[in-house]
N, C-alpha and C. Protein backbone atom coordinates (compact mmCIF):
# COMPACT_ATOMS: atom_id res chain seq x y z
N UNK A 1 -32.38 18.27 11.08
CA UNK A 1 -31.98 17.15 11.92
C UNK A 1 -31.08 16.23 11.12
N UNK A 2 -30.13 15.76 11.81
CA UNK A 2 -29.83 14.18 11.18
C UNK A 2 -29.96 13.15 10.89
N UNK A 3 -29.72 12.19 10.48
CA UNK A 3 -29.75 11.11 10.81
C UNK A 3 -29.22 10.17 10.69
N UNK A 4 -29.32 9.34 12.06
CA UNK A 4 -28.95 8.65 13.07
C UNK A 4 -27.80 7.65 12.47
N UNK A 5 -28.29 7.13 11.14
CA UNK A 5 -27.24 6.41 10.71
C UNK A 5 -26.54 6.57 9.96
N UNK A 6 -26.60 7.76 8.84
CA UNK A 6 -25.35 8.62 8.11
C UNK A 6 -24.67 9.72 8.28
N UNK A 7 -25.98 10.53 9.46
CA UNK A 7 -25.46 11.52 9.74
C UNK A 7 -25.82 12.78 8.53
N UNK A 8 -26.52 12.67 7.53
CA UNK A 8 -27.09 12.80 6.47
C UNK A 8 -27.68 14.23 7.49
N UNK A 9 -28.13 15.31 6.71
CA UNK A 9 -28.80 16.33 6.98
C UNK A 9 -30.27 15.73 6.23
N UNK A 10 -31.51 15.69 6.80
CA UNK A 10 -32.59 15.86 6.37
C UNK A 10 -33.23 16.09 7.31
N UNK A 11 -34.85 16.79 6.62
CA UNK A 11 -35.81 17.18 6.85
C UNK A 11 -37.03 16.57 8.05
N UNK A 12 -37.30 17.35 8.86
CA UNK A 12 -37.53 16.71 9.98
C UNK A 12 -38.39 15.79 10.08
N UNK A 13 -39.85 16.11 8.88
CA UNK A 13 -40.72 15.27 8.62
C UNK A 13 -40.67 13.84 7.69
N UNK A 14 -39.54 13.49 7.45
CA UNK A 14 -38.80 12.95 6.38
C UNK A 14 -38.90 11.27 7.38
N UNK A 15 -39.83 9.79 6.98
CA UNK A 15 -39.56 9.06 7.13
C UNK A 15 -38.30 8.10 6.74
N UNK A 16 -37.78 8.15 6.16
CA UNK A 16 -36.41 7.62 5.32
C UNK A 16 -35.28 8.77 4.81
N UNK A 17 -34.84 8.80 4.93
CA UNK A 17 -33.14 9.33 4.48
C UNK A 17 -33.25 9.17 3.01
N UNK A 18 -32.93 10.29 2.44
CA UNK A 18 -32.21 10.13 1.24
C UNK A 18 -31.16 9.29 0.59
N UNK A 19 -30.17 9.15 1.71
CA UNK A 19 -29.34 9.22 1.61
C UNK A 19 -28.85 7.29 2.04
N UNK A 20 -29.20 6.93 3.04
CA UNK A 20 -28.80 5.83 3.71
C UNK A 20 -30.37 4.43 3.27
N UNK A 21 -31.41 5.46 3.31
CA UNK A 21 -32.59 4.59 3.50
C UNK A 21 -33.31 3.61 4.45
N UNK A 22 -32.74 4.54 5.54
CA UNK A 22 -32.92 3.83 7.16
C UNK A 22 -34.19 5.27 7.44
N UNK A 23 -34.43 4.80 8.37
CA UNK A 23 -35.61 5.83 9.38
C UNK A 23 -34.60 6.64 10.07
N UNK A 24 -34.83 8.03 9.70
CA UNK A 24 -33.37 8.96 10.52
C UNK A 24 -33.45 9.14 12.22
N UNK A 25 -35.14 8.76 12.77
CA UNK A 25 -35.40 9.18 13.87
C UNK A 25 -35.10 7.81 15.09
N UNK A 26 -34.76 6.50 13.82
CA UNK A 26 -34.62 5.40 15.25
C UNK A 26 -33.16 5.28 15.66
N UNK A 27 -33.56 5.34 17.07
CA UNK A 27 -32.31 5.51 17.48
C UNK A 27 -30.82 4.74 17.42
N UNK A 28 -31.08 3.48 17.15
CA UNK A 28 -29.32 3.24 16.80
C UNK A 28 -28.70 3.82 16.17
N UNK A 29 -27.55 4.51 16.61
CA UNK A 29 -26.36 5.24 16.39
C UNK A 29 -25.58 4.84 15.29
N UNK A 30 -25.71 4.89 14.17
CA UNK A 30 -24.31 4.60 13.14
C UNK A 30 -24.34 3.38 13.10
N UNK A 31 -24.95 2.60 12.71
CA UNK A 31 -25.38 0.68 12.45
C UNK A 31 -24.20 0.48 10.99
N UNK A 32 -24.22 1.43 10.45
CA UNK A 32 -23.23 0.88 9.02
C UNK A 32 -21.83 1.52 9.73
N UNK A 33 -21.07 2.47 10.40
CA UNK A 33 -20.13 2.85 10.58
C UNK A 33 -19.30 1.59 11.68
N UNK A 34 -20.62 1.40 12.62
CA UNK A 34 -20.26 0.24 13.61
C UNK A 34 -19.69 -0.86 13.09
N UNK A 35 -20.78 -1.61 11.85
CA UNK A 35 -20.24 -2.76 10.80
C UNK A 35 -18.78 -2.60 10.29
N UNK A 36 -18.53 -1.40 9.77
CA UNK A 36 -17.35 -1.27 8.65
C UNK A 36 -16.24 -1.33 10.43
N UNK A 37 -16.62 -0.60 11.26
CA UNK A 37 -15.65 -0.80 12.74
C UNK A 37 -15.01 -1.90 12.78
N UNK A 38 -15.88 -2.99 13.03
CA UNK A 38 -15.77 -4.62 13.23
C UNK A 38 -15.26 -5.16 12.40
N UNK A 39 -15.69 -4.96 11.00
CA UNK A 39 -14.96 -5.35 9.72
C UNK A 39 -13.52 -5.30 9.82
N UNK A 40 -13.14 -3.90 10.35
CA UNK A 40 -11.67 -3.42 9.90
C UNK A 40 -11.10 -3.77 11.45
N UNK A 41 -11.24 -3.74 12.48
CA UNK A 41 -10.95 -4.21 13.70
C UNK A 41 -10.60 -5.94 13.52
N UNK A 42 -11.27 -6.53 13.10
CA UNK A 42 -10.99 -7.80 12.71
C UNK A 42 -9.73 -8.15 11.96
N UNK A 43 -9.76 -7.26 10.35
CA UNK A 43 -8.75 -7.61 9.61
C UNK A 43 -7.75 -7.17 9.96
N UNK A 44 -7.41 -6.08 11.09
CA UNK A 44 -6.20 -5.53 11.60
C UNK A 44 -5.55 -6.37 12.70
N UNK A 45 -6.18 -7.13 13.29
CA UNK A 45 -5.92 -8.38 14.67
C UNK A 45 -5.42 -9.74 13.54
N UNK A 46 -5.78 -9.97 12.41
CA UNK A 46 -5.45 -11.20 11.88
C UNK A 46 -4.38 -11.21 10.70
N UNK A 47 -3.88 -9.69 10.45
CA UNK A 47 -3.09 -9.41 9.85
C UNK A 47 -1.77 -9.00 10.62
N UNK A 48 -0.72 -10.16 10.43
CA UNK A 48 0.99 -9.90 11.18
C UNK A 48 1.38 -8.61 10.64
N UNK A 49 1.57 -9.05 9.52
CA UNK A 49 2.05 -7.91 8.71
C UNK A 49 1.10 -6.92 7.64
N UNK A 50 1.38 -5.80 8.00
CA UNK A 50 0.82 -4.72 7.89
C UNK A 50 1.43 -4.30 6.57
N UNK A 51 1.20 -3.62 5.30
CA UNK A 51 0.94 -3.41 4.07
C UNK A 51 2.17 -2.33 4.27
N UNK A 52 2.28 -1.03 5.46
CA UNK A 52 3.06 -0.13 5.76
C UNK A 52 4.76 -1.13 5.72
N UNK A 53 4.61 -2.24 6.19
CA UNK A 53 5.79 -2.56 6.27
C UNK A 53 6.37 -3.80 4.96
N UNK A 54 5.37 -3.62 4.15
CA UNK A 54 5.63 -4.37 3.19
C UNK A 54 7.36 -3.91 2.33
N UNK A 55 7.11 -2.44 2.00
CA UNK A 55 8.15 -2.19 1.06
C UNK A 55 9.65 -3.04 1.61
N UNK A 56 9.77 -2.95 2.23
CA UNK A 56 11.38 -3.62 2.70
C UNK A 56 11.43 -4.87 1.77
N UNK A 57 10.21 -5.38 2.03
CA UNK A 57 10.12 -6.99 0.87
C UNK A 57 10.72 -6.21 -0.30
N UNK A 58 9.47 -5.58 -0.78
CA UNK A 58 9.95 -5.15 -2.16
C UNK A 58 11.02 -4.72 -2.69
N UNK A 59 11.97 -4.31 -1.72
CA UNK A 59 13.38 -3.21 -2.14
C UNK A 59 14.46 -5.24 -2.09
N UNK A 60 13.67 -5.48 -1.19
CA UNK A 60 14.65 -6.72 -1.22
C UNK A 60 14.23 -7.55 -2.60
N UNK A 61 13.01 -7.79 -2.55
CA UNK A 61 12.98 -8.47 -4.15
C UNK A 61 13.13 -7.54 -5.25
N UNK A 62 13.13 -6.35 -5.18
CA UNK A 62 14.50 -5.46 -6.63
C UNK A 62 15.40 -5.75 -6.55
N UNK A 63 16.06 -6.33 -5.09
CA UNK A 63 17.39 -6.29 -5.39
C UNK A 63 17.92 -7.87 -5.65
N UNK A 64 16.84 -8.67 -5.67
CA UNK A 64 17.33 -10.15 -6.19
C UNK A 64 17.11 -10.12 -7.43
N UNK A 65 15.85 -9.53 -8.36
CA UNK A 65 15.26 -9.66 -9.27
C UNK A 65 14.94 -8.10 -9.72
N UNK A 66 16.22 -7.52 -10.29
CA UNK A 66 16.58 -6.78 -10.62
C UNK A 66 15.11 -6.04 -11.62
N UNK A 67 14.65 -6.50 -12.57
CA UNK A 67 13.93 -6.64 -13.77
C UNK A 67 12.54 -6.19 -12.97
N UNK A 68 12.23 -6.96 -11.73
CA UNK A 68 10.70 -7.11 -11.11
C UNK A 68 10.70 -5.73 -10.78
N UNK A 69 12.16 -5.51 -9.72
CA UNK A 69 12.12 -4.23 -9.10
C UNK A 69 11.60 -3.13 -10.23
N UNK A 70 12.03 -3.01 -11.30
CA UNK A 70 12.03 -2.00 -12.28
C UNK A 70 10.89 -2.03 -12.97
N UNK A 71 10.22 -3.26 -12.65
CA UNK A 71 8.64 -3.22 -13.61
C UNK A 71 7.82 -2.73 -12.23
N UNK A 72 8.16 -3.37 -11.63
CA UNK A 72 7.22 -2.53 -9.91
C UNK A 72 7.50 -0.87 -10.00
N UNK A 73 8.37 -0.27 -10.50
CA UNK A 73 8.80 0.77 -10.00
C UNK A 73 7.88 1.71 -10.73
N UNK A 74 7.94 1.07 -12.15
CA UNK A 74 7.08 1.91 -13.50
C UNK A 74 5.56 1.62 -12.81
N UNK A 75 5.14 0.60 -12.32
CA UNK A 75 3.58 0.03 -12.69
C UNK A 75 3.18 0.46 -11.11
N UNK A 76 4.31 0.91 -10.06
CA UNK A 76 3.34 1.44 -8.97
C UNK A 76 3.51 3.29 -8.29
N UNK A 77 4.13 3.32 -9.24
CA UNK A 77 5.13 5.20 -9.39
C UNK A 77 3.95 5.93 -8.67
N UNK A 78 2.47 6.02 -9.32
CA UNK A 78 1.53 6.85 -9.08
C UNK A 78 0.85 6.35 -7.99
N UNK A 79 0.47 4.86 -7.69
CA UNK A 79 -0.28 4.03 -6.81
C UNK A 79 0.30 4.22 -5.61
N UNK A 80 1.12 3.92 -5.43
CA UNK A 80 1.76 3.18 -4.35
C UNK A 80 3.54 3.54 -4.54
N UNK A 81 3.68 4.93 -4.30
CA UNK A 81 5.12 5.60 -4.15
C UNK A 81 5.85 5.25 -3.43
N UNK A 82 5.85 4.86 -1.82
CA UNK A 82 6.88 4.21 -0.95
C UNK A 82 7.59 3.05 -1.54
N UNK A 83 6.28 1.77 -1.86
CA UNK A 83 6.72 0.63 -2.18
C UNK A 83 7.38 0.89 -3.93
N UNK A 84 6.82 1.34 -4.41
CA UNK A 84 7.19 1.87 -5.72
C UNK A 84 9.05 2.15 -5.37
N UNK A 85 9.48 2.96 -5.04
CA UNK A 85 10.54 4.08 -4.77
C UNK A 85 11.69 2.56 -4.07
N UNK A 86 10.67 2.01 -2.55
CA UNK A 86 11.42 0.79 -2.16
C UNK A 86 12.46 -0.66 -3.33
N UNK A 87 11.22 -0.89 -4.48
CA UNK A 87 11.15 -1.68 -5.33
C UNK A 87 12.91 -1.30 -6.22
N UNK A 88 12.19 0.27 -6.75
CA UNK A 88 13.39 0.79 -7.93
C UNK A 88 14.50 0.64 -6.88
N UNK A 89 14.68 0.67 -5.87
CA UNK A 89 16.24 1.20 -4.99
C UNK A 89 17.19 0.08 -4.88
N UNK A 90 16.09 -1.24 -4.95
CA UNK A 90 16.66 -1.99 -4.38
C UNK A 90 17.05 -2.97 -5.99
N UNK A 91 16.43 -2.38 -7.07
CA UNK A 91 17.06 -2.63 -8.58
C UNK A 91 18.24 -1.97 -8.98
N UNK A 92 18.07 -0.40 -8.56
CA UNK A 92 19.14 0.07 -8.37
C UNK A 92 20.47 0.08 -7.63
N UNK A 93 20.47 -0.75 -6.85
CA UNK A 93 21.44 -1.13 -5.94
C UNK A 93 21.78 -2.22 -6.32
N UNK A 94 21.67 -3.06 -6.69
CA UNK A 94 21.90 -4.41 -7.86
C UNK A 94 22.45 -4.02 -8.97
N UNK A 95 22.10 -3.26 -9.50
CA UNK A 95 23.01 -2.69 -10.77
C UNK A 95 23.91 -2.82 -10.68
N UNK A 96 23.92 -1.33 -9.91
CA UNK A 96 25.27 -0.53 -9.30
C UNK A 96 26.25 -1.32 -8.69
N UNK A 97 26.03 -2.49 -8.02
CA UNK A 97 26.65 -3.70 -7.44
C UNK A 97 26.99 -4.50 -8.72
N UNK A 98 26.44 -4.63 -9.47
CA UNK A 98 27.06 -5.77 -10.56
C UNK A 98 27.71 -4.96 -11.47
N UNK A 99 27.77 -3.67 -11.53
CA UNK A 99 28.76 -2.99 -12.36
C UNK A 99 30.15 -2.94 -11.71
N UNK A 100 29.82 -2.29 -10.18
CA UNK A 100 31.17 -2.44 -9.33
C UNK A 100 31.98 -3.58 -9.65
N UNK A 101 31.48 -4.66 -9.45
CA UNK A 101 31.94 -6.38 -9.10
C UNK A 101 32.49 -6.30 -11.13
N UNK A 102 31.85 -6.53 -11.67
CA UNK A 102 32.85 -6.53 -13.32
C UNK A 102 33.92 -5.90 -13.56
N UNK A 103 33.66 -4.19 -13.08
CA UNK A 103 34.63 -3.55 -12.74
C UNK A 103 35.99 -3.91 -12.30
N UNK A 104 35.68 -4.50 -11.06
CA UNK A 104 36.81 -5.12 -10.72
C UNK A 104 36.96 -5.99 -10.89
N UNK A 105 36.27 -7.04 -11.34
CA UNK A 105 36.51 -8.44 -12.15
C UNK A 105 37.66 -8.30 -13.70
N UNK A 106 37.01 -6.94 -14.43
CA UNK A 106 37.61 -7.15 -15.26
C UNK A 106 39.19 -5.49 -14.95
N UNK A 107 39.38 -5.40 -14.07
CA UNK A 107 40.81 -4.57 -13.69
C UNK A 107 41.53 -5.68 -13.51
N UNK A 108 41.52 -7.10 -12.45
CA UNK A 108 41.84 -7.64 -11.82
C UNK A 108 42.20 -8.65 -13.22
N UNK A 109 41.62 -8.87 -13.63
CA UNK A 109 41.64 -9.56 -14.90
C UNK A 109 42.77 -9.29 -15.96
N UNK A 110 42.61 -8.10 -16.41
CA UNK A 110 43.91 -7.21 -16.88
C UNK A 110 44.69 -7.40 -16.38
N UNK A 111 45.55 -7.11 -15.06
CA UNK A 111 46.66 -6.77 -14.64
C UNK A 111 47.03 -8.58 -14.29
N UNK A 112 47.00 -9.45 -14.13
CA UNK A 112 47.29 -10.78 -13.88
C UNK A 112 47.60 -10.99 -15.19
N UNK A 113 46.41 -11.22 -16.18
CA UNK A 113 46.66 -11.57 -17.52
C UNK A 113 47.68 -10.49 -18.28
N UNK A 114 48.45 -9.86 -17.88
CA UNK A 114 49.69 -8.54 -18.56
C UNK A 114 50.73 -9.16 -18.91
C-alpha cells in the first residue's frame, strides 16, 4: 500500500511511514505536496517578473558594464547558462562596439590630421 501523504510504498501493517512520519492509512491526500502547492502558487501571483525573463537585464547590464557581464559569464557558465551566455553577449557586444568606434575615431583622425 501507500501512503497517503508521500506516496511512499509501505507495509500494510505499518502505523507510520518510514518515510514521511505521518499515519499512511489517514486519509488526507498529500498534506505536504498541497503546502509546497500554495507556497509556490503564491510566489508565482506576487512575482511580475519571472527569473525566465531576467537574462535580457543581464545582456543589457554586460553591455553597460562590460567587466560585470564577463565576471557573470565565468561565475554563472555551469549554473545558470541562458543568463550566463545573455550576460557574456552583451560584454561582447560592447567590446566589439568600442573597438569599431576607435577604429574609426582613429581613421578619421589620420586622414584630417594628413
Amino acid at each position: 500500500m501507500k501512503c497517503n501523504y508521500c506516496e511512499y510504498e509501505v507495509k500494510e501493517d505499518c502505523k507510520y511511514c518510514p518515510n514521511c512520519g505521518e499515519n499512511p492509512k489517514t486519509k488526507k491526500k498529500n498534506k505536504i505536496k498541497e503546502k509546497l502547492a500554495k507556497v509556490d502558487n503564491s510566489n508565482k501571483s506576487s512575482n511580475s517578473i519571472n527569473s525566465e525573463s531576467l537574462f535580457l537585464l543581464w545582456g543589457l547590464l554586460g553591455f553597460f558594464v562590460p567587466i560585470a557581464g564577463l565576471i557573470l559569464f565565468i561565475v554563472w557558465n555551469k549554473t545558470k547558462p541562458k543568463d550566463a551566455k545573455a550576460a557574456g553577449i552583451g560584454a561582447l557586444a560592447r567590446v566589439i562596439l568600442n573597438f569599431f568606434y576607435l577604429s574609426v575615431y582613429g581613421i578619421f583622425h589620420f586622414i584630417v590630421n594628413r
